[in-house]
C-alpha atoms as a PDB file:
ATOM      1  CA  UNK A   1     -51.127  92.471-166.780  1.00  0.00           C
ATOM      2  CA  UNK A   2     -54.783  94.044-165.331  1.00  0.00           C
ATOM      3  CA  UNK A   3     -54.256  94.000-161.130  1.00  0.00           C
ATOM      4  CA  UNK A   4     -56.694  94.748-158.751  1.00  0.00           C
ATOM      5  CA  UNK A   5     -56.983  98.305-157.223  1.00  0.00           C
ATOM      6  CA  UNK A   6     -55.578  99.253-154.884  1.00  0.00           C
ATOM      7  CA  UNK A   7     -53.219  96.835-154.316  1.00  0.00           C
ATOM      8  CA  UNK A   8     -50.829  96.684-157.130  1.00  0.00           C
ATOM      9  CA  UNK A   9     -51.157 100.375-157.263  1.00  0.00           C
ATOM     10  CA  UNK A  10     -49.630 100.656-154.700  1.00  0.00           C
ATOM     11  CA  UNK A  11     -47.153  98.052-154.830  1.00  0.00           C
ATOM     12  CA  UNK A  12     -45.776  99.533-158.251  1.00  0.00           C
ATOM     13  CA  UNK A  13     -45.689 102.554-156.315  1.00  0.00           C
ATOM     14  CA  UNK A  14     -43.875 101.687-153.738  1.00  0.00           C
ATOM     15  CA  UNK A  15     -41.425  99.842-156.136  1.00  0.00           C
ATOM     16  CA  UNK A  16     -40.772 102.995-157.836  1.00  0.00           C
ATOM     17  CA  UNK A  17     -40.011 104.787-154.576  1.00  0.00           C
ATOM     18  CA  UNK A  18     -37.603 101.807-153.318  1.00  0.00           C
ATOM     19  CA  UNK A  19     -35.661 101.971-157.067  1.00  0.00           C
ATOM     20  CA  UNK A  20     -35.794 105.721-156.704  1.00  0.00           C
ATOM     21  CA  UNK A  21     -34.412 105.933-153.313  1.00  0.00           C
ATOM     22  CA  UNK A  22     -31.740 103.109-154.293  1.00  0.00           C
ATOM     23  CA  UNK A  23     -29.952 104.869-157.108  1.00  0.00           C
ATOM     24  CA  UNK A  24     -30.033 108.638-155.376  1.00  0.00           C
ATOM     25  CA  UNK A  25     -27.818 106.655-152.441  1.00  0.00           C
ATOM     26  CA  UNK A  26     -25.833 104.803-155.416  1.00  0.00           C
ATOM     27  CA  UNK A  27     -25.075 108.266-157.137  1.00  0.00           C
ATOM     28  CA  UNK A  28     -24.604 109.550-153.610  1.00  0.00           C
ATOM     29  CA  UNK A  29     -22.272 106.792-152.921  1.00  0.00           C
ATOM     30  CA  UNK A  30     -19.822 107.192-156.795  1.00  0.00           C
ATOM     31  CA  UNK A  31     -19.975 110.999-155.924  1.00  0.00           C
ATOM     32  CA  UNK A  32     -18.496 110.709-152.734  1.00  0.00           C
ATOM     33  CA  UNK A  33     -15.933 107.973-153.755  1.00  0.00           C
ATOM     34  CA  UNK A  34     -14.863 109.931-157.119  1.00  0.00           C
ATOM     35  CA  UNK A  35     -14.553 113.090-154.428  1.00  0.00           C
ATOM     36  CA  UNK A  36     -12.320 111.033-152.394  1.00  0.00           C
ATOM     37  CA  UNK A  37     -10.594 109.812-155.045  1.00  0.00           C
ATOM     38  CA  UNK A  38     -10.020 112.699-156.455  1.00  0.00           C
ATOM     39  CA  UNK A  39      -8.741 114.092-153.270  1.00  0.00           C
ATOM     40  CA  UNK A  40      -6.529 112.015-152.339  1.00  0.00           C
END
């Protein structure tokens, strides 16, 4: 798996930011719901 610079660079990087960014909001989104929840 060799790539060419600086393409896949910064493709993987900006994969890592979009899976990043997608489980803070799902954690955001379980906190909120267990708050609710719990709430309720």
């Amino acid at each position: 798996m060799q790539g060419d610079a600086p393409g896949p660079l910064s493709k993987r990087l900006a994969w890592m930011a979009a899976i990043w960014a997608m489980s803070v909001a799902v954690l955001g989104v379980v906190a909120w719901g267990i708050r609710t929840w719990l709430n309720h």
